[in-house]
N, C-alpha and C. Protein backbone atom coordinates (compact mmCIF):
# COMPACT_ATOMS: atom_id res chain seq x y z
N UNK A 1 58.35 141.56 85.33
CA UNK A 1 56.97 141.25 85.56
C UNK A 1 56.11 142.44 85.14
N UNK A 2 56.19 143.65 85.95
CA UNK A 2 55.23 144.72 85.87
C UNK A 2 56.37 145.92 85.74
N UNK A 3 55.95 146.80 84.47
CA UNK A 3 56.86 147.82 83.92
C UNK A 3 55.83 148.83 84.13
N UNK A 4 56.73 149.96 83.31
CA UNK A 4 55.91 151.45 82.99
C UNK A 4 55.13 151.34 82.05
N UNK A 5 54.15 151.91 81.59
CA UNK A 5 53.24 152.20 80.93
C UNK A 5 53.98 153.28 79.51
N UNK A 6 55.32 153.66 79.78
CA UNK A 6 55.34 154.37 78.51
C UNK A 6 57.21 154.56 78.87
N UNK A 7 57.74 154.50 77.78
CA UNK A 7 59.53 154.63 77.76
C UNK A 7 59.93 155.80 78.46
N UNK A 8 60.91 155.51 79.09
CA UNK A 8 61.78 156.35 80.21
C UNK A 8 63.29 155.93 79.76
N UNK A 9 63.95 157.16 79.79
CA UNK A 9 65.36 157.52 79.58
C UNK A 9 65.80 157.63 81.29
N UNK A 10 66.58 157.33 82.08
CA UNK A 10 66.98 157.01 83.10
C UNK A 10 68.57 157.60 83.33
N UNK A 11 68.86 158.51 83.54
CA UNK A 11 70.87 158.63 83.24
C UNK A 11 71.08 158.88 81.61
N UNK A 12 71.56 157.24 81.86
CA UNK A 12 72.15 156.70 80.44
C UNK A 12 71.94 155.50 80.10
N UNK A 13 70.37 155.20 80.87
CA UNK A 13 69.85 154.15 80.97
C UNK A 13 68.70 154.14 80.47
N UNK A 14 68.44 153.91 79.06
CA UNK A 14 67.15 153.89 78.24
C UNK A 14 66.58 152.80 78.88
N UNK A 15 65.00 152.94 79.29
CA UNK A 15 63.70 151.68 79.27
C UNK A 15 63.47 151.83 78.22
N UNK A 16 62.44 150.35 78.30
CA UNK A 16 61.07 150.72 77.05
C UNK A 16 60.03 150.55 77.61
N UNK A 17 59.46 150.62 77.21
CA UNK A 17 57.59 150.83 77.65
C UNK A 17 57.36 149.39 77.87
N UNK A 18 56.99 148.99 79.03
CA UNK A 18 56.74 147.30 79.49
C UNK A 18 57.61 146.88 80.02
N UNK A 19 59.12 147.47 80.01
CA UNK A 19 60.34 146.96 80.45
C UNK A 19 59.92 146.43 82.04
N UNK A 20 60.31 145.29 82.44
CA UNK A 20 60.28 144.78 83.82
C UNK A 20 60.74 145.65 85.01
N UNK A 21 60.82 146.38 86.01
CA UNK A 21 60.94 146.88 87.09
C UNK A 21 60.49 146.90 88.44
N UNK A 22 61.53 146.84 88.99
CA UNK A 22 61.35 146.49 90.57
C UNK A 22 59.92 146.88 91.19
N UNK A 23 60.44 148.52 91.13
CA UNK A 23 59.47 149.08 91.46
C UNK A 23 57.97 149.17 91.28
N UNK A 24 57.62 149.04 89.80
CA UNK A 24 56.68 148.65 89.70
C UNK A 24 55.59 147.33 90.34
N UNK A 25 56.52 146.76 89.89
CA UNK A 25 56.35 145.32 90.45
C UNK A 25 56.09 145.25 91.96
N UNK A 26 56.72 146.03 92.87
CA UNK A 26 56.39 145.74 94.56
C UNK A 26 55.26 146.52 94.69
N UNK A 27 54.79 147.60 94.05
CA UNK A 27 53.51 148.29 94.34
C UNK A 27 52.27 147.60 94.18
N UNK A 28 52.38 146.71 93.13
CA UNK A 28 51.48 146.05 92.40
C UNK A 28 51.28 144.74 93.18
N UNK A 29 52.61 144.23 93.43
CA UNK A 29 51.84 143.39 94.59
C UNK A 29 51.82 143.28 96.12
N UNK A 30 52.10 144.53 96.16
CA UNK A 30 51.85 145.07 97.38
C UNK A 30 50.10 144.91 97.40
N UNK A 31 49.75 145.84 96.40
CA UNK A 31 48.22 146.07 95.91
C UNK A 31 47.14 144.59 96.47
N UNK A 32 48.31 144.00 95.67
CA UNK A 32 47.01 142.46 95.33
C UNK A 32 47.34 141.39 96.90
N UNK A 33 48.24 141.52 97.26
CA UNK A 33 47.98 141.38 98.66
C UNK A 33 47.38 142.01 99.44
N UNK A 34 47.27 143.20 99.31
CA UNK A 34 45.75 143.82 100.40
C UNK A 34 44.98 143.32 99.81
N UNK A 35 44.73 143.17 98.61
CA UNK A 35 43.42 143.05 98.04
C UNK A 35 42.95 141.49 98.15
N UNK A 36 43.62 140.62 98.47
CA UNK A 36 43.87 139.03 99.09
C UNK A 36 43.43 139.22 100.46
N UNK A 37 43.93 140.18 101.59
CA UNK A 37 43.69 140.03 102.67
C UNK A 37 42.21 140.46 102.94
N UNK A 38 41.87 141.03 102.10
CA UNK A 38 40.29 141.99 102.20
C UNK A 38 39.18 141.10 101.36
N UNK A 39 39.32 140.27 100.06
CA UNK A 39 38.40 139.61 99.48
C UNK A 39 38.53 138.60 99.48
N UNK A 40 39.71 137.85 100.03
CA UNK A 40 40.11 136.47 99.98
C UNK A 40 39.90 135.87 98.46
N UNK A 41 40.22 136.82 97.46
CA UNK A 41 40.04 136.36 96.05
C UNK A 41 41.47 135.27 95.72
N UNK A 42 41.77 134.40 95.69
CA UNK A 42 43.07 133.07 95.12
C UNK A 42 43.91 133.71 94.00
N UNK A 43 43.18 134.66 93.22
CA UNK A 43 43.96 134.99 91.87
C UNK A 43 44.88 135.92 92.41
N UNK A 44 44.53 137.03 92.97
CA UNK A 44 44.99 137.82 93.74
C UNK A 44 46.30 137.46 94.59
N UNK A 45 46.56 136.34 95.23
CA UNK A 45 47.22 135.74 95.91
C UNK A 45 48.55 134.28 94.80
N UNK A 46 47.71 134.52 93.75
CA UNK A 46 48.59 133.76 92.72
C UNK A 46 49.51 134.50 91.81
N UNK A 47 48.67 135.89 91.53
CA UNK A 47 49.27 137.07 91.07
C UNK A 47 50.86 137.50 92.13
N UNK A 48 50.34 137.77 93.35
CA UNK A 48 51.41 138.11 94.05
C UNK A 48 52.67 137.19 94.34
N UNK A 49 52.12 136.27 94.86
CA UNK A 49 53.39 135.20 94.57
C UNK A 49 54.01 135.44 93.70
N UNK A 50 53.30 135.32 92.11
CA UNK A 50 54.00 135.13 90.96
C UNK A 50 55.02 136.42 90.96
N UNK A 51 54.43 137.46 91.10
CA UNK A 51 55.44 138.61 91.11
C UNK A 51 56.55 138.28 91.87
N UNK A 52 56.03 137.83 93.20
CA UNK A 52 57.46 137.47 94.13
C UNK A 52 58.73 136.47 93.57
N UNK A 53 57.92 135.78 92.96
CA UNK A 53 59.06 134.38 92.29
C UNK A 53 59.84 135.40 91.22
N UNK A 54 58.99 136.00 90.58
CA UNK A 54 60.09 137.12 89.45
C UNK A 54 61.23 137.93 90.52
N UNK A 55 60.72 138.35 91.06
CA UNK A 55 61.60 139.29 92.12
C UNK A 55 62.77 138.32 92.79
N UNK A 56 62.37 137.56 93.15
CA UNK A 56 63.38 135.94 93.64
C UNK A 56 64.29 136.00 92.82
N UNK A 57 63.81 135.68 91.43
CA UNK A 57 64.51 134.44 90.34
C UNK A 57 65.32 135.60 89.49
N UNK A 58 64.45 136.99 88.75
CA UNK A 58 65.38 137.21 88.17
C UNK A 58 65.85 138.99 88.32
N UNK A 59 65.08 139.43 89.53
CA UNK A 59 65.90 140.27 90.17
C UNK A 59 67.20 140.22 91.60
N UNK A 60 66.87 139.51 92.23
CA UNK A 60 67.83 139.36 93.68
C UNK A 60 69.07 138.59 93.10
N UNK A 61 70.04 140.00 93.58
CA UNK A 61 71.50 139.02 93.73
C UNK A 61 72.11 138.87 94.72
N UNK A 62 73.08 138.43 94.73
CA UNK A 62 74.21 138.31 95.98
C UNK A 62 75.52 138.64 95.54
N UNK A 63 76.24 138.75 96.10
CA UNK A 63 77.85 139.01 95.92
C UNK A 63 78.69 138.65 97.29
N UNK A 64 78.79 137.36 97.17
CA UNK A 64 79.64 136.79 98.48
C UNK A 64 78.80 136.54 99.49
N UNK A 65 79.15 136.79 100.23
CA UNK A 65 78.55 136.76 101.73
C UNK A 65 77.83 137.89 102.25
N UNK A 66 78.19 138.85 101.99
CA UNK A 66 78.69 140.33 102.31
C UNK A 66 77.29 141.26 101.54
N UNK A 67 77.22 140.87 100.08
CA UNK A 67 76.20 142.26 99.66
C UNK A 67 75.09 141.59 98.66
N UNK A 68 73.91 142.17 98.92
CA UNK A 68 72.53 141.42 98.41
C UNK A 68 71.89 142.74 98.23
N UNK A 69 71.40 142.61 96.96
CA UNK A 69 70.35 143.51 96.26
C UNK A 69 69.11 142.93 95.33
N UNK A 70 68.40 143.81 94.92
CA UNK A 70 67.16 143.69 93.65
C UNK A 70 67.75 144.44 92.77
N UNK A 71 68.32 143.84 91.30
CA UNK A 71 68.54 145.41 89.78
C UNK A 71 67.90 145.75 90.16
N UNK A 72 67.97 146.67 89.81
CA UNK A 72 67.54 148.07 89.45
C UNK A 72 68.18 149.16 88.38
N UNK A 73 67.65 150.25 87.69
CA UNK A 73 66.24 149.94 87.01
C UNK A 73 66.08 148.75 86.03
N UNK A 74 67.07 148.06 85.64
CA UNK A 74 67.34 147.07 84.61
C UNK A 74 67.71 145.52 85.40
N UNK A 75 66.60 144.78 85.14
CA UNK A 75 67.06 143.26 85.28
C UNK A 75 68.17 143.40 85.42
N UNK A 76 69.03 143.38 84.38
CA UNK A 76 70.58 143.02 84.56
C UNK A 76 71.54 143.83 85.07
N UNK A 77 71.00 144.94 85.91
CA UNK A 77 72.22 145.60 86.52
C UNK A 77 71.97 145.61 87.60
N UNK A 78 73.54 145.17 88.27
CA UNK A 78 73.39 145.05 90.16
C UNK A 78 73.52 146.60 90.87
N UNK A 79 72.84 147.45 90.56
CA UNK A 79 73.13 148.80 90.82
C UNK A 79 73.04 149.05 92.38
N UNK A 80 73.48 149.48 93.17
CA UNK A 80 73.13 149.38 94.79
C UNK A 80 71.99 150.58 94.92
N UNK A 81 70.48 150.49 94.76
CA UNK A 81 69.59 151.84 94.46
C UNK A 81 69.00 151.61 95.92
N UNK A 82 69.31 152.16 96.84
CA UNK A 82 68.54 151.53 98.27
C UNK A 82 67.35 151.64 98.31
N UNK A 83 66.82 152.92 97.78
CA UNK A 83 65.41 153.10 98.23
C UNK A 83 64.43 152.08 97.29
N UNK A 84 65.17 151.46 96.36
CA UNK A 84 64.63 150.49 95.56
C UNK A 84 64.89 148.92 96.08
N UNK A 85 65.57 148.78 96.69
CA UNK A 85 66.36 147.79 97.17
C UNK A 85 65.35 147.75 99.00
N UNK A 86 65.05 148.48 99.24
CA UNK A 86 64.23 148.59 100.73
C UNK A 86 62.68 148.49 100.48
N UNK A 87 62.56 148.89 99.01
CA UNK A 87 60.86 148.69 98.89
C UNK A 87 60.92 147.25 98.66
N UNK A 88 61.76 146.79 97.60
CA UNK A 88 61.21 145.40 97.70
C UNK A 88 61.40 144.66 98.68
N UNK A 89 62.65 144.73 99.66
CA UNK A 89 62.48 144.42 100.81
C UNK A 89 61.45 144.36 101.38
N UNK A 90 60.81 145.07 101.78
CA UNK A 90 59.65 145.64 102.74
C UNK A 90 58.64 144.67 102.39
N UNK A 91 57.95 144.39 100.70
CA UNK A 91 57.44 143.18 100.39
C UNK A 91 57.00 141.98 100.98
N UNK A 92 58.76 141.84 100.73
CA UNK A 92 58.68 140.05 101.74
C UNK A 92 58.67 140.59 103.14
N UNK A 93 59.57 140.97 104.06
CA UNK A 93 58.90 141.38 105.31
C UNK A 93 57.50 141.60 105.23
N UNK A 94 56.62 142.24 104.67
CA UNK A 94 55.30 142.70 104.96
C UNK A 94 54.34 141.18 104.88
N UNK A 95 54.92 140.69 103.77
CA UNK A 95 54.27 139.70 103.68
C UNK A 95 54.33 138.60 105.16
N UNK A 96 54.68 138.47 105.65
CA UNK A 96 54.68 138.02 107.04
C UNK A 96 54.14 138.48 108.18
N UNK A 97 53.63 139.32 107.50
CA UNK A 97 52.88 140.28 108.87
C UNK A 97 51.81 139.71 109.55
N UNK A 98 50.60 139.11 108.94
CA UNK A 98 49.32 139.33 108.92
C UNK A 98 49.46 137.35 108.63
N UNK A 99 48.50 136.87 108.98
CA UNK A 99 48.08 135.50 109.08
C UNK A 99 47.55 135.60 107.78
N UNK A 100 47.19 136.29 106.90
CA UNK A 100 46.12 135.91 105.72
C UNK A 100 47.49 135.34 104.70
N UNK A 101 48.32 136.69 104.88
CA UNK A 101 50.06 136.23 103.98
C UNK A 101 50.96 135.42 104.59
N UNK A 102 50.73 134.95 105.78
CA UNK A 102 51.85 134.35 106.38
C UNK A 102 53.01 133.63 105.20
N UNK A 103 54.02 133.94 104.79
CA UNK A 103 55.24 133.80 104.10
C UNK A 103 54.30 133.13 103.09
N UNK A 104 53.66 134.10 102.25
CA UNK A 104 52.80 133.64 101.15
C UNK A 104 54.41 134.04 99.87
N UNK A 105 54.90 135.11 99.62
CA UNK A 105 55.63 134.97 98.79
C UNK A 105 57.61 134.61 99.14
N UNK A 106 58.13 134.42 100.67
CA UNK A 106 58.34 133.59 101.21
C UNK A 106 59.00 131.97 100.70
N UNK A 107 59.75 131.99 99.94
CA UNK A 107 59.92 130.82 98.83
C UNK A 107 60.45 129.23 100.38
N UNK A 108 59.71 128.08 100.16
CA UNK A 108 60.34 127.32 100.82
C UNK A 108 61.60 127.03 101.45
């Protein structure tokens, strides 16, 4: 959904500039959910969802029963990065906080 602004070498893990990332992505709609709870603007609140459904659909995995993550830094790798793996967490928890988000990104 929402990348860096300019290419990052990572390890041995080249980005590119725009590349999709977690991180990015939970700040941003972290952002536009305050900014939903404070102007009651709809786009704002369509924006964030939408980020959330990316974060859903093509970051979160599972492995059995047992172990659930967000890639990190790369869509396609199940890397166990916690502190990346707890922000986006925090997201959906947060999003439940407050009556304005009540399980706004929250998938049925």
């Amino acid at each position: 959904m929402l990348g860096l602004q300019f290419p990052l070498a990572d390890a041995d893990k080249p980005r590119s500039h725009g590349a999709p990332n977690l991180v990015c992505t939970t700040f941003v709609a972290d952002a536009l959910l305050d900014a939903y709870e404070k102007n009651r603007e709809s786009r704002c609140l369509d924006m964030a969802v939408s980020a959330g459904e990316y974060m859903l659909n093509e970051l979160y995995w599972t492995d059995g029963d047992a172990v659930a993550g967000f890639s990190y830094p790369l869509p396609l790798l199940r890397a166990r990065v916690h502190n990346a793996n707890f922000l986006g967490a925090a997201l959906f928890a947060g999003s439940t906080s407050t009556p304005a988000s009540k399980n706004s990104l929250i998938p049925p």
